[in-house]
PDB file of N, CA and C in Angstrom:
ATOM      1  N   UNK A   1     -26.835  -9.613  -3.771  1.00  0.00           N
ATOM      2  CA  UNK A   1     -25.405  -9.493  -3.808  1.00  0.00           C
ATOM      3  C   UNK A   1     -24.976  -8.147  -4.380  1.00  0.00           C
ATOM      4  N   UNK A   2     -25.948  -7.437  -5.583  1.00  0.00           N
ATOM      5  CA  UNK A   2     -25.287  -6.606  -5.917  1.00  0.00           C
ATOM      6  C   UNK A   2     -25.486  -5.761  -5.086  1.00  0.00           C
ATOM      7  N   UNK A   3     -26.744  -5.218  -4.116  1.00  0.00           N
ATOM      8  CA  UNK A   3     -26.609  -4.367  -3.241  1.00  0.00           C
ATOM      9  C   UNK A   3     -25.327  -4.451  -2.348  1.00  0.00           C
ATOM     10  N   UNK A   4     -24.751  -5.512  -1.832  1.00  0.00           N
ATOM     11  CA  UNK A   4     -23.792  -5.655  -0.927  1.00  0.00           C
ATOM     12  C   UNK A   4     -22.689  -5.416  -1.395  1.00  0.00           C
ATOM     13  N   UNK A   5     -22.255  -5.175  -3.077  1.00  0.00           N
ATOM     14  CA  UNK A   5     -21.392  -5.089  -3.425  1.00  0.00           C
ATOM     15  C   UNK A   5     -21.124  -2.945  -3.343  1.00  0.00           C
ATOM     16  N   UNK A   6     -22.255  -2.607  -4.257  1.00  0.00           N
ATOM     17  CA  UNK A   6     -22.428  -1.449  -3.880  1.00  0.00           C
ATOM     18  C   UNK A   6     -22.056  -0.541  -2.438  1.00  0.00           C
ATOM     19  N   UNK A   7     -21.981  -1.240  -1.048  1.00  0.00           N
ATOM     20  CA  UNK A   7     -22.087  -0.559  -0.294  1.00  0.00           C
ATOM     21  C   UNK A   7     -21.097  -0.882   0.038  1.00  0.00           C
ATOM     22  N   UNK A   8     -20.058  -1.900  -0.314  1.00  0.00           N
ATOM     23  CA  UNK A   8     -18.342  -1.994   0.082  1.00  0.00           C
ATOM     24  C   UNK A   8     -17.790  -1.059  -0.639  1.00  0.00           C
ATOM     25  N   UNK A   9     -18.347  -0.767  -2.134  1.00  0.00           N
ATOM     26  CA  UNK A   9     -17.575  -0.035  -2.818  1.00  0.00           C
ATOM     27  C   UNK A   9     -17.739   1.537  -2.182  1.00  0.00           C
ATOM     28  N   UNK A  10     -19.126   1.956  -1.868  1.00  0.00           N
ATOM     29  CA  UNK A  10     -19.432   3.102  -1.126  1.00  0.00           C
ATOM     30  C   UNK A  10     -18.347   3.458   0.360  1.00  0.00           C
ATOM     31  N   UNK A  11     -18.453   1.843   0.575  1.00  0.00           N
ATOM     32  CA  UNK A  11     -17.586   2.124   2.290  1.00  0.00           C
ATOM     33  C   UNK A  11     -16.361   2.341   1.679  1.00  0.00           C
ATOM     34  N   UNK A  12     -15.850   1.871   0.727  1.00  0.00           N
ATOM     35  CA  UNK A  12     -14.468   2.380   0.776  1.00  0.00           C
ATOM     36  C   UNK A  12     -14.381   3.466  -0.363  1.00  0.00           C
ATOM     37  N   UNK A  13     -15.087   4.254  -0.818  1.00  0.00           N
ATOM     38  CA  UNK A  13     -15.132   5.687  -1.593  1.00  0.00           C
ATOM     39  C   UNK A  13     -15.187   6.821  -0.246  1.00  0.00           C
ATOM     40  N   UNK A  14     -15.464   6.181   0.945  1.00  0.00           N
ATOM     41  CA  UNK A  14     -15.491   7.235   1.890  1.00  0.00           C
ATOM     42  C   UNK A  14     -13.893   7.438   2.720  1.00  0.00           C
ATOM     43  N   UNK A  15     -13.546   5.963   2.470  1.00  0.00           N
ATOM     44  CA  UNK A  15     -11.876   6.204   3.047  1.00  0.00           C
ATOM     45  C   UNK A  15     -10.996   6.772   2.245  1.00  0.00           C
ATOM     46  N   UNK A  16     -11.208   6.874   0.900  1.00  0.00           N
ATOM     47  CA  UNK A  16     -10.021   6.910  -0.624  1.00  0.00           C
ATOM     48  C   UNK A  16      -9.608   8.746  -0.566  1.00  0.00           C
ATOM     49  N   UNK A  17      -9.045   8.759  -0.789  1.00  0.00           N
ATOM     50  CA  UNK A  17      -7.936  10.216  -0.672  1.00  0.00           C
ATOM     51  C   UNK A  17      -7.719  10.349  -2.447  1.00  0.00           C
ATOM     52  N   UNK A  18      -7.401   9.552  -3.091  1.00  0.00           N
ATOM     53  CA  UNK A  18      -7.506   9.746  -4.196  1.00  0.00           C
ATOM     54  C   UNK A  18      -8.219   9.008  -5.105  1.00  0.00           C
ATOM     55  N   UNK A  19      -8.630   8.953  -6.219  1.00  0.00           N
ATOM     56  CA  UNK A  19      -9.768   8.467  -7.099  1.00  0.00           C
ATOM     57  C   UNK A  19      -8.775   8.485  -8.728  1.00  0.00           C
ATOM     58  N   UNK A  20      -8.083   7.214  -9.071  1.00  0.00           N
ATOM     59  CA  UNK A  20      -7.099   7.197 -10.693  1.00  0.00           C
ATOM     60  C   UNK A  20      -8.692   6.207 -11.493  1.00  0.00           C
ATOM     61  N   UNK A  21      -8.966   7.380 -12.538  1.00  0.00           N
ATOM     62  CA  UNK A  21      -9.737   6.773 -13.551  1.00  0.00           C
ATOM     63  C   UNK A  21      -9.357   6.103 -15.000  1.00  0.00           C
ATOM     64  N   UNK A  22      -9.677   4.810 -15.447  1.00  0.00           N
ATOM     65  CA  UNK A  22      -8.836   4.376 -16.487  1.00  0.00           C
ATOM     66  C   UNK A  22      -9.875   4.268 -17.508  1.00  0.00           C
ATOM     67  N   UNK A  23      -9.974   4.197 -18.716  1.00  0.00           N
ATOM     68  CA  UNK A  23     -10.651   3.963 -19.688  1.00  0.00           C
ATOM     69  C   UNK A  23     -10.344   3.429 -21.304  1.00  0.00           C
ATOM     70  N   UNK A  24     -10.398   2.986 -22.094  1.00  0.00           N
ATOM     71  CA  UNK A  24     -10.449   3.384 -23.402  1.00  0.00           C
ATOM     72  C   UNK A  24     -11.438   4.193 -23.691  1.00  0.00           C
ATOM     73  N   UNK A  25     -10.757   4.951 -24.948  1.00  0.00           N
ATOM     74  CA  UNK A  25     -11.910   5.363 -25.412  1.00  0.00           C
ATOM     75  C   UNK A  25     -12.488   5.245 -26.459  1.00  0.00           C
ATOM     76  N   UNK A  26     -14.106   5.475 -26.576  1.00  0.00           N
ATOM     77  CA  UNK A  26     -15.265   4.925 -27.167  1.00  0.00           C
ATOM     78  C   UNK A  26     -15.801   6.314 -28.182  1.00  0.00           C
ATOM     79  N   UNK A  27     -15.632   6.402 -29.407  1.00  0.00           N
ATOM     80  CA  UNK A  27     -16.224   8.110 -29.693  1.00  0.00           C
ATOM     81  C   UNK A  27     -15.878   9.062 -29.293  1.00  0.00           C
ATOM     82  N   UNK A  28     -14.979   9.257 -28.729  1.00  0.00           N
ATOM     83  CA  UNK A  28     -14.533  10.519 -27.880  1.00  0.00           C
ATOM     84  C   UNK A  28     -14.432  10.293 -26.436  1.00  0.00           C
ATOM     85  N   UNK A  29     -15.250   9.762 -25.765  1.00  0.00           N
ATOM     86  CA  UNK A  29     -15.647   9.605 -24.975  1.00  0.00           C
ATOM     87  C   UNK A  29     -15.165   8.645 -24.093  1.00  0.00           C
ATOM     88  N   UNK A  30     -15.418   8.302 -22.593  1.00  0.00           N
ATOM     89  CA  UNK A  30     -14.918   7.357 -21.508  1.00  0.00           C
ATOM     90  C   UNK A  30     -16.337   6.118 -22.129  1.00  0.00           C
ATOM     91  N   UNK A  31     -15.690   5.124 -21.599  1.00  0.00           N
ATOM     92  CA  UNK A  31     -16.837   3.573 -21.619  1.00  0.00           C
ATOM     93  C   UNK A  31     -18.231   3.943 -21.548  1.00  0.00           C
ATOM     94  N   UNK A  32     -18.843   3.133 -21.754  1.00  0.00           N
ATOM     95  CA  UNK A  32     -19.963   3.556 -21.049  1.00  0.00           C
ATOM     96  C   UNK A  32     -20.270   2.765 -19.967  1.00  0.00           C
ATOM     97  N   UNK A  33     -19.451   1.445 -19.206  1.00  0.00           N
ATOM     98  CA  UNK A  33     -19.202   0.905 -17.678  1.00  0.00           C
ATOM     99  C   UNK A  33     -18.753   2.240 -16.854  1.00  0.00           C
ATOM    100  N   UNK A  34     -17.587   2.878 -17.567  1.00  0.00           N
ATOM    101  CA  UNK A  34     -17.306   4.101 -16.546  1.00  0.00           C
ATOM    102  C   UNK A  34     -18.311   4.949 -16.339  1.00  0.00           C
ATOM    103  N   UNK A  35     -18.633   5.500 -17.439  1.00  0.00           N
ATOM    104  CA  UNK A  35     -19.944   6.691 -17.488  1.00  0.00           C
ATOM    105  C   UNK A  35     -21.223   6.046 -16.340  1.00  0.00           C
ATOM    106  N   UNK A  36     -21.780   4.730 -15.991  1.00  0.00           N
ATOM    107  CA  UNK A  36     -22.860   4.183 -15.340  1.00  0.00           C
ATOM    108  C   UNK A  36     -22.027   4.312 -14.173  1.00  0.00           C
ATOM    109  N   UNK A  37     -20.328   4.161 -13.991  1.00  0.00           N
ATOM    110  CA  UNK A  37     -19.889   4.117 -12.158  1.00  0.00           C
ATOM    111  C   UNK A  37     -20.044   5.919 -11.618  1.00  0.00           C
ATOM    112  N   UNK A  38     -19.777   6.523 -12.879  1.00  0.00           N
ATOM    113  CA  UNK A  38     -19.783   7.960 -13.061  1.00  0.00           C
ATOM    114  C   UNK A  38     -21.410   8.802 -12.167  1.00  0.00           C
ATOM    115  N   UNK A  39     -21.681   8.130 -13.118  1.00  0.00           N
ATOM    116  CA  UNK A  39     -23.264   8.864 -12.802  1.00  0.00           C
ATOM    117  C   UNK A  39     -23.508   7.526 -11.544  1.00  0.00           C
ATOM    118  N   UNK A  40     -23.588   6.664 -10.944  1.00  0.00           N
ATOM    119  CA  UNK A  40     -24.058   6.502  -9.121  1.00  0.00           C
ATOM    120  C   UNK A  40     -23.087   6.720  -8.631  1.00  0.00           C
ATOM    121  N   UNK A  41     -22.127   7.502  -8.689  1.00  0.00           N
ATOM    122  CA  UNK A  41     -21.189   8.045  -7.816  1.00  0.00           C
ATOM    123  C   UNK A  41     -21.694   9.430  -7.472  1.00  0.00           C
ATOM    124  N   UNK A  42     -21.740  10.004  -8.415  1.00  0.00           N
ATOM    125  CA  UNK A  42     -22.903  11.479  -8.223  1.00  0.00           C
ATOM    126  C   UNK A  42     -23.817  11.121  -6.725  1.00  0.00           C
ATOM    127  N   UNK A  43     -24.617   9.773  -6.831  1.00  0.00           N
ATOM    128  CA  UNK A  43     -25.857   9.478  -5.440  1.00  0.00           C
ATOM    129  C   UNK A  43     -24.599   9.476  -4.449  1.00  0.00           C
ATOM    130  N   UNK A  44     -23.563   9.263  -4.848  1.00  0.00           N
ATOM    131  CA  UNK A  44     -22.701   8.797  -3.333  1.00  0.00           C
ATOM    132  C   UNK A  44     -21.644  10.475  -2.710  1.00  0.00           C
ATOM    133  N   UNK A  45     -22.060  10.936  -3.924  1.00  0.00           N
ATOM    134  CA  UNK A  45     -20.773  12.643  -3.946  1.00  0.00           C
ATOM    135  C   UNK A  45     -22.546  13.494  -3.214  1.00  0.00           C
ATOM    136  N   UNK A  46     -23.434  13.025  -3.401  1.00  0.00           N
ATOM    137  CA  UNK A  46     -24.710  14.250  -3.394  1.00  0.00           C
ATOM    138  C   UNK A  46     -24.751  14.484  -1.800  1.00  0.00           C
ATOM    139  N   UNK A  47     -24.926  15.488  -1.156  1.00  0.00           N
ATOM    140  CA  UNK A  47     -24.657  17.230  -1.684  1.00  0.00           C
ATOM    141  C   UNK A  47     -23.303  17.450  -2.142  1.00  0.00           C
ATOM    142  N   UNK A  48     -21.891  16.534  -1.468  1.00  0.00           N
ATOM    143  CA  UNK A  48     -20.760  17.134  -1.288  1.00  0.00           C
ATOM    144  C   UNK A  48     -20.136  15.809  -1.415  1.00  0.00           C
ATOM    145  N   UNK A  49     -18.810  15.810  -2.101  1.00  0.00           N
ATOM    146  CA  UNK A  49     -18.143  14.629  -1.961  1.00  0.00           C
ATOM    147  C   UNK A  49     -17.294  13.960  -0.994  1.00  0.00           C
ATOM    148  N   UNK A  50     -17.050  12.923  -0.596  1.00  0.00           N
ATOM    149  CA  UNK A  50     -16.392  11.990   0.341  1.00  0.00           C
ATOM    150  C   UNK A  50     -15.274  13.008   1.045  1.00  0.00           C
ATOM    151  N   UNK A  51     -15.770  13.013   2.723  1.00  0.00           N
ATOM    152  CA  UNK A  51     -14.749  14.319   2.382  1.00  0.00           C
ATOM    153  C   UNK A  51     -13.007  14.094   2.652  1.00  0.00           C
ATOM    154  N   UNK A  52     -12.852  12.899   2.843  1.00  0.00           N
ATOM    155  CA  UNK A  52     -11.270  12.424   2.653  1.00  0.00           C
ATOM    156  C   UNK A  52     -10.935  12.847   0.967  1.00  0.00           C
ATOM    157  N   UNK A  53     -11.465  12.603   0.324  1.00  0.00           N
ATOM    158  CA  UNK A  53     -11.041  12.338  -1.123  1.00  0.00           C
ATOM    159  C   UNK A  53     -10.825  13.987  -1.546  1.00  0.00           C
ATOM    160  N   UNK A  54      -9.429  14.238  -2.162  1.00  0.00           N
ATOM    161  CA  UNK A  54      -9.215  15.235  -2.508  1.00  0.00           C
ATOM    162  C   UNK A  54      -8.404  15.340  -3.989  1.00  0.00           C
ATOM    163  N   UNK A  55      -8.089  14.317  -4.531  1.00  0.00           N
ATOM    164  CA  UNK A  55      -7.740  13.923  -5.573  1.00  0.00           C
ATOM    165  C   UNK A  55      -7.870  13.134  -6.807  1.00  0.00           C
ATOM    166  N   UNK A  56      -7.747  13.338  -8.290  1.00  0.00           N
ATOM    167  CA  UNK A  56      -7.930  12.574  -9.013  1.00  0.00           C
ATOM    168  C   UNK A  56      -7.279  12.706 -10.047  1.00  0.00           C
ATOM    169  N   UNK A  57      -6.860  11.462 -10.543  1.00  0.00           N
ATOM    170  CA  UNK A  57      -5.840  11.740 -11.869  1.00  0.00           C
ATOM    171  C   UNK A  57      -6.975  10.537 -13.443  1.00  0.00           C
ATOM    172  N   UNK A  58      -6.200  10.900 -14.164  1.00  0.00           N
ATOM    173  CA  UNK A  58      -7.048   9.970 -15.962  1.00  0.00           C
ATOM    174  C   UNK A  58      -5.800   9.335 -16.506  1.00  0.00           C
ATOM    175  N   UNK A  59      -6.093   7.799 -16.324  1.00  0.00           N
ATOM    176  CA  UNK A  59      -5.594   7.288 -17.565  1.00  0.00           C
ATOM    177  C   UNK A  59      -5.978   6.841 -19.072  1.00  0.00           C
ATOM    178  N   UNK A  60      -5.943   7.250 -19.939  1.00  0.00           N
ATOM    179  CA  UNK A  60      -7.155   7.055 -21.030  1.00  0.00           C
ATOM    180  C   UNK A  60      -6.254   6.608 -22.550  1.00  0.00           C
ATOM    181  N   UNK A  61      -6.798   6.005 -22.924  1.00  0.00           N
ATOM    182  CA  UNK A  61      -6.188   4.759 -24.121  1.00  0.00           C
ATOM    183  C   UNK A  61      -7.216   4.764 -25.228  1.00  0.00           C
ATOM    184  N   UNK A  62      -6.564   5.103 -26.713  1.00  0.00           N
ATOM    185  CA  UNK A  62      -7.114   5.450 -27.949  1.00  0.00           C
ATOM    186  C   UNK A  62      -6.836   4.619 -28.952  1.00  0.00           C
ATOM    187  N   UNK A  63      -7.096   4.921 -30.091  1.00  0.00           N
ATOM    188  CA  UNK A  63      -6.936   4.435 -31.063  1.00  0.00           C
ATOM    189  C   UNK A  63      -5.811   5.179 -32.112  1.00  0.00           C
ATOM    190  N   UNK A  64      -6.531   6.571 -31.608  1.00  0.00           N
ATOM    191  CA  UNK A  64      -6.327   8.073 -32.450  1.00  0.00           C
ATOM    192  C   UNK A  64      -5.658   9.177 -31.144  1.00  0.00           C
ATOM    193  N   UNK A  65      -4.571  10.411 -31.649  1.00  0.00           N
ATOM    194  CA  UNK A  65      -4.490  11.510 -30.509  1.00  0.00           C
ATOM    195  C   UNK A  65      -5.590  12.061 -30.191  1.00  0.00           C
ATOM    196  N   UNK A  66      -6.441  11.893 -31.507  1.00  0.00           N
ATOM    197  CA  UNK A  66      -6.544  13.214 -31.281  1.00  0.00           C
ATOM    198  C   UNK A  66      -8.775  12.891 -30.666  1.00  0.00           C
ATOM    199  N   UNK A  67      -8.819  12.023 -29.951  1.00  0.00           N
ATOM    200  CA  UNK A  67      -9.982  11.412 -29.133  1.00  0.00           C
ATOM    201  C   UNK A  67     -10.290  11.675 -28.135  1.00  0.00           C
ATOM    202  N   UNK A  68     -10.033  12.626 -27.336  1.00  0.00           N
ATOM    203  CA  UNK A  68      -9.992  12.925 -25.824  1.00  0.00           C
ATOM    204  C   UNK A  68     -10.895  13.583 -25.394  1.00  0.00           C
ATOM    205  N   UNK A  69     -11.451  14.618 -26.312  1.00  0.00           N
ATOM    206  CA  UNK A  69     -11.964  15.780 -26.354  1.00  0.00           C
ATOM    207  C   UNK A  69     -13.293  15.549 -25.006  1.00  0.00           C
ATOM    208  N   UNK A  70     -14.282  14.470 -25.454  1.00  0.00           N
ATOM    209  CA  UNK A  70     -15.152  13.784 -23.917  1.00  0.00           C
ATOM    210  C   UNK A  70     -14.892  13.405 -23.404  1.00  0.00           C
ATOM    211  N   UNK A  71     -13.909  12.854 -22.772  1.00  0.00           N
ATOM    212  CA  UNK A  71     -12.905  12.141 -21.786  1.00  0.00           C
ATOM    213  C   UNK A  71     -12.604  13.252 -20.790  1.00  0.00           C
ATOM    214  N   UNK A  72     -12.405  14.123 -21.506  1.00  0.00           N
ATOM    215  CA  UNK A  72     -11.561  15.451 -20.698  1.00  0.00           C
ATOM    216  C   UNK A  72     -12.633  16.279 -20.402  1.00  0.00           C
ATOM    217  N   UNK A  73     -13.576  16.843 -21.142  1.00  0.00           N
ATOM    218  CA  UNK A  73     -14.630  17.144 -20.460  1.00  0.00           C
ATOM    219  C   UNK A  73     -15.171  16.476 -19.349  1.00  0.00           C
ATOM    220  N   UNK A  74     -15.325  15.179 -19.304  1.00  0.00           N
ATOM    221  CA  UNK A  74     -15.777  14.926 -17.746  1.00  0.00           C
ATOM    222  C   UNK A  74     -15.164  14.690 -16.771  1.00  0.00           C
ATOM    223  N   UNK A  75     -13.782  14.383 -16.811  1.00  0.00           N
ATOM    224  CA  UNK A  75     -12.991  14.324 -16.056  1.00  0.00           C
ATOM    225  C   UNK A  75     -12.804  16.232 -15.808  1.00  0.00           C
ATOM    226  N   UNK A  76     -12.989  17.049 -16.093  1.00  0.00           N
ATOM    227  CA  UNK A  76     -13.061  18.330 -15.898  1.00  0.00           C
ATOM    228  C   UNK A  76     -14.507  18.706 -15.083  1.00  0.00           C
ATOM    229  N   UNK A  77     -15.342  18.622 -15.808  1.00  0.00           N
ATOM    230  CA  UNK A  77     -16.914  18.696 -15.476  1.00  0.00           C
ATOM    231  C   UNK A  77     -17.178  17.971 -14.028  1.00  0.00           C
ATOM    232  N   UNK A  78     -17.118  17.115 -14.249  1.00  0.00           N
ATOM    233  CA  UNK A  78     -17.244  15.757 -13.282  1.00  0.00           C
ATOM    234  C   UNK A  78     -16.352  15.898 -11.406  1.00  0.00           C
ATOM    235  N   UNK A  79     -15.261  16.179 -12.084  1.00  0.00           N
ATOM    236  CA  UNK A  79     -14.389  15.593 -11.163  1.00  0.00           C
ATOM    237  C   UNK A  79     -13.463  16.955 -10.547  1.00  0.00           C
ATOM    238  N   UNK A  80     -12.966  18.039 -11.558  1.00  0.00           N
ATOM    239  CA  UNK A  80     -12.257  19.296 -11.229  1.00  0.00           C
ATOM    240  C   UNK A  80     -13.298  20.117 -10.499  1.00  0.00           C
ATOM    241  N   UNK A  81     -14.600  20.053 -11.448  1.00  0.00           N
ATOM    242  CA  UNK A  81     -15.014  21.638 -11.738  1.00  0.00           C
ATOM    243  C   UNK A  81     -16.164  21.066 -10.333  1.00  0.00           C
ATOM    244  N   UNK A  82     -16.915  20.103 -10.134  1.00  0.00           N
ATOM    245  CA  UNK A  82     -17.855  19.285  -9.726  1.00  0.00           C
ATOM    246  C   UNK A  82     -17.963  19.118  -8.038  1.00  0.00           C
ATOM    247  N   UNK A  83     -16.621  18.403  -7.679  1.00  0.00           N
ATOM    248  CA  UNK A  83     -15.972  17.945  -6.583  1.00  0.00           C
ATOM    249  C   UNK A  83     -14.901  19.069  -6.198  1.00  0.00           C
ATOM    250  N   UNK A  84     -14.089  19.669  -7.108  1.00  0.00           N
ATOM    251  CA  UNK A  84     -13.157  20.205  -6.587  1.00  0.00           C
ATOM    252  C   UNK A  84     -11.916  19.360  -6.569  1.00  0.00           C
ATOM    253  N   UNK A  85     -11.865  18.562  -7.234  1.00  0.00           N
ATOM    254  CA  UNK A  85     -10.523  17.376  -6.667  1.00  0.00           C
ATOM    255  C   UNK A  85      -9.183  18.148  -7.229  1.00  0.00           C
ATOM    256  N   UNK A  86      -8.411  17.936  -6.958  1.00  0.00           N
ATOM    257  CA  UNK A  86      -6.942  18.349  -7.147  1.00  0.00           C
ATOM    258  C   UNK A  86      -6.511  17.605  -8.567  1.00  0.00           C
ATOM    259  N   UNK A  87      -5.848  17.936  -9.420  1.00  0.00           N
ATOM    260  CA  UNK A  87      -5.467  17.348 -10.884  1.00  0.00           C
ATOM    261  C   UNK A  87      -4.281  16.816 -10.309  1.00  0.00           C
ATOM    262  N   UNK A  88      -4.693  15.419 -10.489  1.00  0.00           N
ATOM    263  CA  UNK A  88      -3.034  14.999 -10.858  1.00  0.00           C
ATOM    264  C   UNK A  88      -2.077  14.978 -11.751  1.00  0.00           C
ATOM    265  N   UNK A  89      -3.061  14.853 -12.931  1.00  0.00           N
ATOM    266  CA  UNK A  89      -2.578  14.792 -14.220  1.00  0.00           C
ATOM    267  C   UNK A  89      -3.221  14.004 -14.908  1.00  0.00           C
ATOM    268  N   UNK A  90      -3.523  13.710 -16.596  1.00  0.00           N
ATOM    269  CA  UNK A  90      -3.945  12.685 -17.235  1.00  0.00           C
ATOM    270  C   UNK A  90      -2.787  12.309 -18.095  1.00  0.00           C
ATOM    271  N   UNK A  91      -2.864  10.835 -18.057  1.00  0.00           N
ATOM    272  CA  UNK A  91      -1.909   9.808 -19.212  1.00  0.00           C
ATOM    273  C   UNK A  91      -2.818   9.514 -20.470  1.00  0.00           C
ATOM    274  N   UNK A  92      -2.317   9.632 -21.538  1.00  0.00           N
ATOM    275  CA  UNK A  92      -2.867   9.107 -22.516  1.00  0.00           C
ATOM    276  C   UNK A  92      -2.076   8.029 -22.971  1.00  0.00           C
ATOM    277  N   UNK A  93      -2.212   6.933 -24.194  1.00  0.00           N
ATOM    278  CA  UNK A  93      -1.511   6.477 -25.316  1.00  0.00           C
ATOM    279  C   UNK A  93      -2.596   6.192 -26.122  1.00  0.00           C
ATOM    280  N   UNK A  94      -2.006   6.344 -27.305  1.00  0.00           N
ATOM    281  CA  UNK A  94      -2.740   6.476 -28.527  1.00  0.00           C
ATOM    282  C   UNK A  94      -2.153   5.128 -29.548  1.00  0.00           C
ATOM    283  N   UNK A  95      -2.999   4.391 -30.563  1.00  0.00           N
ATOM    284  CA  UNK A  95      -1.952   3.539 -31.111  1.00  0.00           C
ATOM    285  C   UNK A  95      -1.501   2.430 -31.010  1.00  0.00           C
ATOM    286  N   UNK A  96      -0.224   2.782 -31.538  1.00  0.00           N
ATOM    287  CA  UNK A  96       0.611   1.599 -31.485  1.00  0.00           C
ATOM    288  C   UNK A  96       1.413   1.907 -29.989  1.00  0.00           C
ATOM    289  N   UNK A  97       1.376   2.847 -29.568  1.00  0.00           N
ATOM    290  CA  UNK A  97       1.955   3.769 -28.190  1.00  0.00           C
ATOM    291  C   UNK A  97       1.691   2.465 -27.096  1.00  0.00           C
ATOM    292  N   UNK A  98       0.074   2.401 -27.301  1.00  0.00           N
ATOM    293  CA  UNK A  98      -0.548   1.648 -26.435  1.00  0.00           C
ATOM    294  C   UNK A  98       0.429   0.077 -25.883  1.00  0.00           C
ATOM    295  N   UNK A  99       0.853  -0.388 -26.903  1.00  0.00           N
ATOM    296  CA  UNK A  99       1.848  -1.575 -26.963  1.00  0.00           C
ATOM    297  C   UNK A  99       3.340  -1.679 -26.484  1.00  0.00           C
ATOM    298  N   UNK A 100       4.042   0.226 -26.326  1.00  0.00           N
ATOM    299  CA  UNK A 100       5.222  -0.052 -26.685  1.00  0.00           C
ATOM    300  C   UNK A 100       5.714  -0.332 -25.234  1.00  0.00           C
ATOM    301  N   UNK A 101       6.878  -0.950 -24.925  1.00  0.00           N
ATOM    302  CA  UNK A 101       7.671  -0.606 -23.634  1.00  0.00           C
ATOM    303  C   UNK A 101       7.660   0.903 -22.737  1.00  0.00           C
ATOM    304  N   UNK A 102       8.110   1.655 -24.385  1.00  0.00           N
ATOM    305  CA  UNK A 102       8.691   2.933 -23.597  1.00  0.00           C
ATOM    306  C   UNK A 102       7.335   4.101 -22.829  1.00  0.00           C
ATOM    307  N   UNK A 103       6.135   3.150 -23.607  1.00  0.00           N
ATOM    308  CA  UNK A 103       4.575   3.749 -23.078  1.00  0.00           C
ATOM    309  C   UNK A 103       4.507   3.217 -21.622  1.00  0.00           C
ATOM    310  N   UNK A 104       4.765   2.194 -21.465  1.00  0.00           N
ATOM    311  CA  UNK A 104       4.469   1.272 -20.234  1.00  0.00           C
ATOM    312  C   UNK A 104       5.652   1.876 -19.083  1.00  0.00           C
ATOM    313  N   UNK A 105       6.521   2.158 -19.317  1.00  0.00           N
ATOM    314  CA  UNK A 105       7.266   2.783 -18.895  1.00  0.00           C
ATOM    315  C   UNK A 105       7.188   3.980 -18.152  1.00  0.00           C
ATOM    316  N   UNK A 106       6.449   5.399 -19.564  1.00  0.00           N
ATOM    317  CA  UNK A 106       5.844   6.295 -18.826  1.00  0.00           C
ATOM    318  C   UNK A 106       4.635   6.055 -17.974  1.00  0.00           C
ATOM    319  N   UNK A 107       3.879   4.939 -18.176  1.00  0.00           N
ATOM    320  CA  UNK A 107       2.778   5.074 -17.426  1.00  0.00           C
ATOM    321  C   UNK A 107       2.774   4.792 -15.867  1.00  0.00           C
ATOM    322  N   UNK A 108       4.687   3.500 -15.729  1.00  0.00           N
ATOM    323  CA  UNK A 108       4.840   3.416 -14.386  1.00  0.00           C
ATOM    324  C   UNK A 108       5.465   4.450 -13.809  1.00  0.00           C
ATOM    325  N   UNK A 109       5.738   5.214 -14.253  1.00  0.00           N
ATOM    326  CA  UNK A 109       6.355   6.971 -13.740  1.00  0.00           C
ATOM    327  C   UNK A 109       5.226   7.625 -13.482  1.00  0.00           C
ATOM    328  N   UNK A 110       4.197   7.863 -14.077  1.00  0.00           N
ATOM    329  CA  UNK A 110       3.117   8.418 -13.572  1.00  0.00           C
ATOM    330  C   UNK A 110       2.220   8.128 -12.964  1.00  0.00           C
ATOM    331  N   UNK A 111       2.316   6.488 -12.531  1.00  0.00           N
ATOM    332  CA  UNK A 111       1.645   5.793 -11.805  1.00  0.00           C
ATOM    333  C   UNK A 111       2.473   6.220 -10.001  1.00  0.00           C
ATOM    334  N   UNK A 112       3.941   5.658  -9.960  1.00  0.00           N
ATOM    335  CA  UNK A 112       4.445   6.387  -9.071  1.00  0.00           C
ATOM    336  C   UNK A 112       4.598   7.777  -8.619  1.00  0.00           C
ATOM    337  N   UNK A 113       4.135   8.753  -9.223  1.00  0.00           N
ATOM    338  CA  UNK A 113       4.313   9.636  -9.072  1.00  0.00           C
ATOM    339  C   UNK A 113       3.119  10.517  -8.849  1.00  0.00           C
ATOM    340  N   UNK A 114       1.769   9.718  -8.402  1.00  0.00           N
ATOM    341  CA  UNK A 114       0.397   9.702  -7.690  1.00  0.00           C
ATOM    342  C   UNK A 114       0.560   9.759  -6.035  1.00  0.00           C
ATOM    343  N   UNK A 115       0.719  10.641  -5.558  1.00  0.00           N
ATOM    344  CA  UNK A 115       0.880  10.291  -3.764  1.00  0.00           C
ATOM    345  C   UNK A 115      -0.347  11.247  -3.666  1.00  0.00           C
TER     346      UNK A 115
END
């Protein structure tokens, strides 16, 4: 099953135009579920990535502001510098942020505002 699951997710990484990554973060850093989809996506980007897909944006959720620092490296490394994808932008909340309305709020503005 898990092979079969793998190769739906592959079939449809080849149709996707854009790629929104979400995470908390862990140490600085994205999950380490993301980091394992991260690295076999590499087998599925190798030589060159999906070539519909030209975009990617970060949503990423803390404790602290000031946590991003590996998050943003690979979403840079990974995904800008790597693939070439187009920045959409990254969302953070930090906190109590994480909870409020007016967070949820910005995040559906920047959720709409992904084309």
């Amino acid at each position: 099953m898990e092979v079969h699951i793998h190769r739906e997710v592959y079939n449809l990484l080849k149709e996707a135009e854009m790629l929104v990554i979400a995470s908390p973060i862990y140490y600085h850093g994205i999950s380490g579920q993301l980091k394992c989809v991260i690295d076999r996506f590499y087998s599925a980007a190798y030589p060159r990535g999906p070539k519909n897909l030209k975009k990617v944006a970060m949503i990423l959720s803390s404790g602290d502001a000031n946590m991003y620092e590996g998050a943003l490296f690979s979403f840079k490394g990974d995904f800008l510098d790597y693939l070439g994808l187009e920045n959409m932008g990254v969302f953070t909340a930090h906190g109590s942020e994480n909870k409020s309305e007016k967070k949820r709020e910005e995040l559906r503005a920047f959720g709409a505002s992904l084309r």
